[in-house]
C-alpha atoms as a PDB file:
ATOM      1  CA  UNK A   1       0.000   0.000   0.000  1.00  0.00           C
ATOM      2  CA  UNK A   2       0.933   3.466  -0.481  1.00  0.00           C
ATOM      3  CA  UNK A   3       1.837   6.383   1.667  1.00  0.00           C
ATOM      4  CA  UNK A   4      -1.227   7.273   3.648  1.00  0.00           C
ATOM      5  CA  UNK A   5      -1.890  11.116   3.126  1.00  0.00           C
ATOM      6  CA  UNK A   6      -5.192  12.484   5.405  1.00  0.00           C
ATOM      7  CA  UNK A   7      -6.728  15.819   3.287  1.00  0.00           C
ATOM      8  CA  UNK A   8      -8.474  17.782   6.007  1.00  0.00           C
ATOM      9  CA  UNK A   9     -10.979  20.023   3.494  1.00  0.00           C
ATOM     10  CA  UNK A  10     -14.725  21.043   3.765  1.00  0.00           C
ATOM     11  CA  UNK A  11     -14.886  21.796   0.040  1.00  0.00           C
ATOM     12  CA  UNK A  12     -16.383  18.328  -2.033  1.00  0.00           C
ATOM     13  CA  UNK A  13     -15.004  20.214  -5.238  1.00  0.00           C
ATOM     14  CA  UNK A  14     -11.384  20.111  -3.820  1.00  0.00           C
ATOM     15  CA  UNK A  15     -11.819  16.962  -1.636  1.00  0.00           C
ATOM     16  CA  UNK A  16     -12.615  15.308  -5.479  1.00  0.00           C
ATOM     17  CA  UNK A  17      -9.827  17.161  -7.216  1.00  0.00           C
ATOM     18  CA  UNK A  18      -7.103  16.211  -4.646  1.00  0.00           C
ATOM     19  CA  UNK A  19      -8.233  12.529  -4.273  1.00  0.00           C
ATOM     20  CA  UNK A  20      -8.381  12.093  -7.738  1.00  0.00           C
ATOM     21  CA  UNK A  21      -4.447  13.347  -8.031  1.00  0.00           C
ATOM     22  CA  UNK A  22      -3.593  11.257  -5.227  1.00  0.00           C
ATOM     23  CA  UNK A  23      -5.222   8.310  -6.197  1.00  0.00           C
ATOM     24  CA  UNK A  24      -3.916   8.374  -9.845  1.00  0.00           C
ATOM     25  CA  UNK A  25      -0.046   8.528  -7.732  1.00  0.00           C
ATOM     26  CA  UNK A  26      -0.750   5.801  -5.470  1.00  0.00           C
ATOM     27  CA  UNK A  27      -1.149   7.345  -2.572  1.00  0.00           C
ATOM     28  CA  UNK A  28      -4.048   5.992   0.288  1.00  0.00           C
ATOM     29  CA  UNK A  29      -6.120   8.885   1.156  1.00  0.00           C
ATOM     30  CA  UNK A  30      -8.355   9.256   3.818  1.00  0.00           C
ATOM     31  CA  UNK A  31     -10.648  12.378   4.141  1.00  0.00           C
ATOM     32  CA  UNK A  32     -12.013  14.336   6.968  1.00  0.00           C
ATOM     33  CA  UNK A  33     -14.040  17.364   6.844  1.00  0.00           C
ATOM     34  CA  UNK A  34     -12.993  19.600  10.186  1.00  0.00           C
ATOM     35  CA  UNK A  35     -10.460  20.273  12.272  1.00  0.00           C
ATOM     36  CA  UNK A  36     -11.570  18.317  15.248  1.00  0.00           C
ATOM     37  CA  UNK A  37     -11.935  15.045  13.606  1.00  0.00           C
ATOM     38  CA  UNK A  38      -8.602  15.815  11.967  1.00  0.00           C
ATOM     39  CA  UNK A  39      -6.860  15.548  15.480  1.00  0.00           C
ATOM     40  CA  UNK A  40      -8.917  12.434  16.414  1.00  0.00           C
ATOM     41  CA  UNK A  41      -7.672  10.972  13.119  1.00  0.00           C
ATOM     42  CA  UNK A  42      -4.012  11.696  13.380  1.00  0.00           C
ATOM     43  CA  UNK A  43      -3.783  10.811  17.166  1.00  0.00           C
ATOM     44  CA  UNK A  44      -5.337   7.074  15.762  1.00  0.00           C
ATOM     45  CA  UNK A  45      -3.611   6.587  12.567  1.00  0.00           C
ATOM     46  CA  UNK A  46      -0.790   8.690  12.019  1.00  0.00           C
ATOM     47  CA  UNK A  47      -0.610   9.118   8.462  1.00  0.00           C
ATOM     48  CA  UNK A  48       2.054  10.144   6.592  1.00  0.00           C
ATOM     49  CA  UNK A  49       1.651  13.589   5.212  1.00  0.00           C
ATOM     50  CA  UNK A  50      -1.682  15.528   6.424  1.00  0.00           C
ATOM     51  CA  UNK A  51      -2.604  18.358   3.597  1.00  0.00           C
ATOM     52  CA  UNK A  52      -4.587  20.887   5.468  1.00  0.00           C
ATOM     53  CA  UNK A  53      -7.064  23.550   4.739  1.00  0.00           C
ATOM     54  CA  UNK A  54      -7.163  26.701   6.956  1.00  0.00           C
ATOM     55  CA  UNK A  55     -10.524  27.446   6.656  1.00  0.00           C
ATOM     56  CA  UNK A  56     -12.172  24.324   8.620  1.00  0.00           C
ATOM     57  CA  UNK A  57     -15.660  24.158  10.814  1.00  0.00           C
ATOM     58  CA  UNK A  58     -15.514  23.515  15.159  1.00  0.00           C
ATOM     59  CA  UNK A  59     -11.746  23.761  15.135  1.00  0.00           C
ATOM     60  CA  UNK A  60      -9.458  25.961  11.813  1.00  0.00           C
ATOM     61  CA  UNK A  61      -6.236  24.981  10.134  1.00  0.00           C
ATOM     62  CA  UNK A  62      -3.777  27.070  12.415  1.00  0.00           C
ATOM     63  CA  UNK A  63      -5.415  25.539  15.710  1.00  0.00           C
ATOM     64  CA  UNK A  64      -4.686  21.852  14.008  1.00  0.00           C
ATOM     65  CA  UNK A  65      -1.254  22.961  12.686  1.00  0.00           C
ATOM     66  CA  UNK A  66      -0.483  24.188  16.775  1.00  0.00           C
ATOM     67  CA  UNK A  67      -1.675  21.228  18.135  1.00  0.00           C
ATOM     68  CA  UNK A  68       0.402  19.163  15.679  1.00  0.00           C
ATOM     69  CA  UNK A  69       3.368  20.373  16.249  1.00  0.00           C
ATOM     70  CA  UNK A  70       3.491  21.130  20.357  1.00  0.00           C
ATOM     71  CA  UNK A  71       2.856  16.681  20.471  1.00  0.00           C
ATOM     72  CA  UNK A  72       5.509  14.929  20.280  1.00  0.00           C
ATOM     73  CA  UNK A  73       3.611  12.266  18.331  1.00  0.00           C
ATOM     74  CA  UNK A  74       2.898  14.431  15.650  1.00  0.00           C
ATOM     75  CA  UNK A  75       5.457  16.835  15.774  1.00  0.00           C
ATOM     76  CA  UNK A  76       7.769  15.184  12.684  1.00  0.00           C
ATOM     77  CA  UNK A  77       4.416  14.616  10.428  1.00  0.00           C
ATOM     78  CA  UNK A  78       4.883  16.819   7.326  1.00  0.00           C
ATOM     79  CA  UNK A  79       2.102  19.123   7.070  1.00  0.00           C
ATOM     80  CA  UNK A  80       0.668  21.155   3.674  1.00  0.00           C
ATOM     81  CA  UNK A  81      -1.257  23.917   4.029  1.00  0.00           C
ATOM     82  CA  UNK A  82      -3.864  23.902   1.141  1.00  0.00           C
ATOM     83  CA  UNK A  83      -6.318  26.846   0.945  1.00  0.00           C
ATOM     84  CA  UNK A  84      -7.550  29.735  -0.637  1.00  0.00           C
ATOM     85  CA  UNK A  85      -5.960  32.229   1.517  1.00  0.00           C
ATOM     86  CA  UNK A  86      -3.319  34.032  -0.441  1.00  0.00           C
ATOM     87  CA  UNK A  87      -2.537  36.878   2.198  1.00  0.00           C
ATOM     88  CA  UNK A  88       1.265  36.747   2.602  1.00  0.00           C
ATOM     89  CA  UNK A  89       0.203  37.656   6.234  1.00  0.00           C
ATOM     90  CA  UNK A  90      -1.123  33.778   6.368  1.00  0.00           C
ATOM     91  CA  UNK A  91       1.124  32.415   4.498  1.00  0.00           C
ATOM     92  CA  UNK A  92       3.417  33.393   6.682  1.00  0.00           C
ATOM     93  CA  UNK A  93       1.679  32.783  10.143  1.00  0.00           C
ATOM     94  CA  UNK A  94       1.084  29.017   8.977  1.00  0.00           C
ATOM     95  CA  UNK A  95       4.970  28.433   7.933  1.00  0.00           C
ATOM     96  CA  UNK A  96       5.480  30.260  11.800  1.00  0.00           C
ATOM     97  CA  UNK A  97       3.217  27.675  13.115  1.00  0.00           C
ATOM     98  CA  UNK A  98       4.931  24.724  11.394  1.00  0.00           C
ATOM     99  CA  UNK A  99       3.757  23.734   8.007  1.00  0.00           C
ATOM    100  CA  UNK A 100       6.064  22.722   5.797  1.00  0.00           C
ATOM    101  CA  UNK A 101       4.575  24.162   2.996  1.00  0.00           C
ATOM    102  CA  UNK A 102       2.047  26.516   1.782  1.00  0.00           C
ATOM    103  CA  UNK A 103      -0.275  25.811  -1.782  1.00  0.00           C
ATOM    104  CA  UNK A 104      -2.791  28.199  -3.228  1.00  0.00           C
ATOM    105  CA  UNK A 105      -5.940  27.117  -4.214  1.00  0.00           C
ATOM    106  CA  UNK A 106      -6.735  26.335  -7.135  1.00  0.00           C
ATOM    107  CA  UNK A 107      -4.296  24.490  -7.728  1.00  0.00           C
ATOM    108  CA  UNK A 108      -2.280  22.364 -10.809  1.00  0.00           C
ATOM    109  CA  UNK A 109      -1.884  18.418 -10.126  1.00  0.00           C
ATOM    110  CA  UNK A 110       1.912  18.446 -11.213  1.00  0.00           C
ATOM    111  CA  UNK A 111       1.828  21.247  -8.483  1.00  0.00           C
ATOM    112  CA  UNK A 112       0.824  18.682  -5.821  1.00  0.00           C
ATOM    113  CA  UNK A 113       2.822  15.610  -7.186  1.00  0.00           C
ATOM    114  CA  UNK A 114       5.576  17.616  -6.593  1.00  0.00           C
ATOM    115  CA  UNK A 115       5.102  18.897  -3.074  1.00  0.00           C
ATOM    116  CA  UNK A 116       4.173  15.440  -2.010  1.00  0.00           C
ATOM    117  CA  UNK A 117       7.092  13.791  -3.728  1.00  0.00           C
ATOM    118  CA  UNK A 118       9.410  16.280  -1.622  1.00  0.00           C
ATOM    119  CA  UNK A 119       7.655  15.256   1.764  1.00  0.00           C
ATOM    120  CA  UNK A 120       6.962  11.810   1.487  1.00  0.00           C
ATOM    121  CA  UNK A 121      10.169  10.131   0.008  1.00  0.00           C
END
């Protein structure tokens, strides 16, 4: 089986688009839609990169990204922000908080092969 990747997204148009990319690489993908189940997730299965949105119902993308990284559990997972916030002012608070990497919605597949390819060698 592949790398396990968990897409944390609200949006069925992205949550489509990405699994679609990441199924056509080989990648396992699991999906959750908020930021809450995200951590329950992760704390149970660990997967091996987590692409996260920022904008996320009961708990967002920088409370996730915080939690993350102050376990040391989950401290080492590689994390991708994925969103539609294109503020430099966010871009930069969620590299400050610990993502590894930043992507613009919308956004090309070769875009994504290539961010994941870095992270998950």
């Amino acid at each position: 089986m592949g790398k396990k990747v968990l897409l944390v997204e609200d949006e069925q148009n992205i949550i489509l688009g990405v699994r679609t990319c990441l199924d056509a690489a080989g990648y396992e993908v699991a999906v959750v839609e908020n930021g809450e189940d995200a951590l329950n997730f992760i704390a149970k299965e660990k997967p091996d990169l987590i692409l996260l949105d920022l904008l996320l119902p009961k708990v967002d993308g920088f409370e996730v990204l915080k939690a993350l990284r102050g376990d040391a559990a989950t401290r080492d997972i590689p994390v991708v922000v994925l969103t539609a916030r294109v503020e430099e002012e966010d871009r930069q608070r969620a590299l400050e908080a610990g993502a590894n990497a930043y992507m613009t919605k919308p956004f090309r597949p070769q875009e994504l092969w290539d961010v994941l390819k870095e992270y998950l060698q």
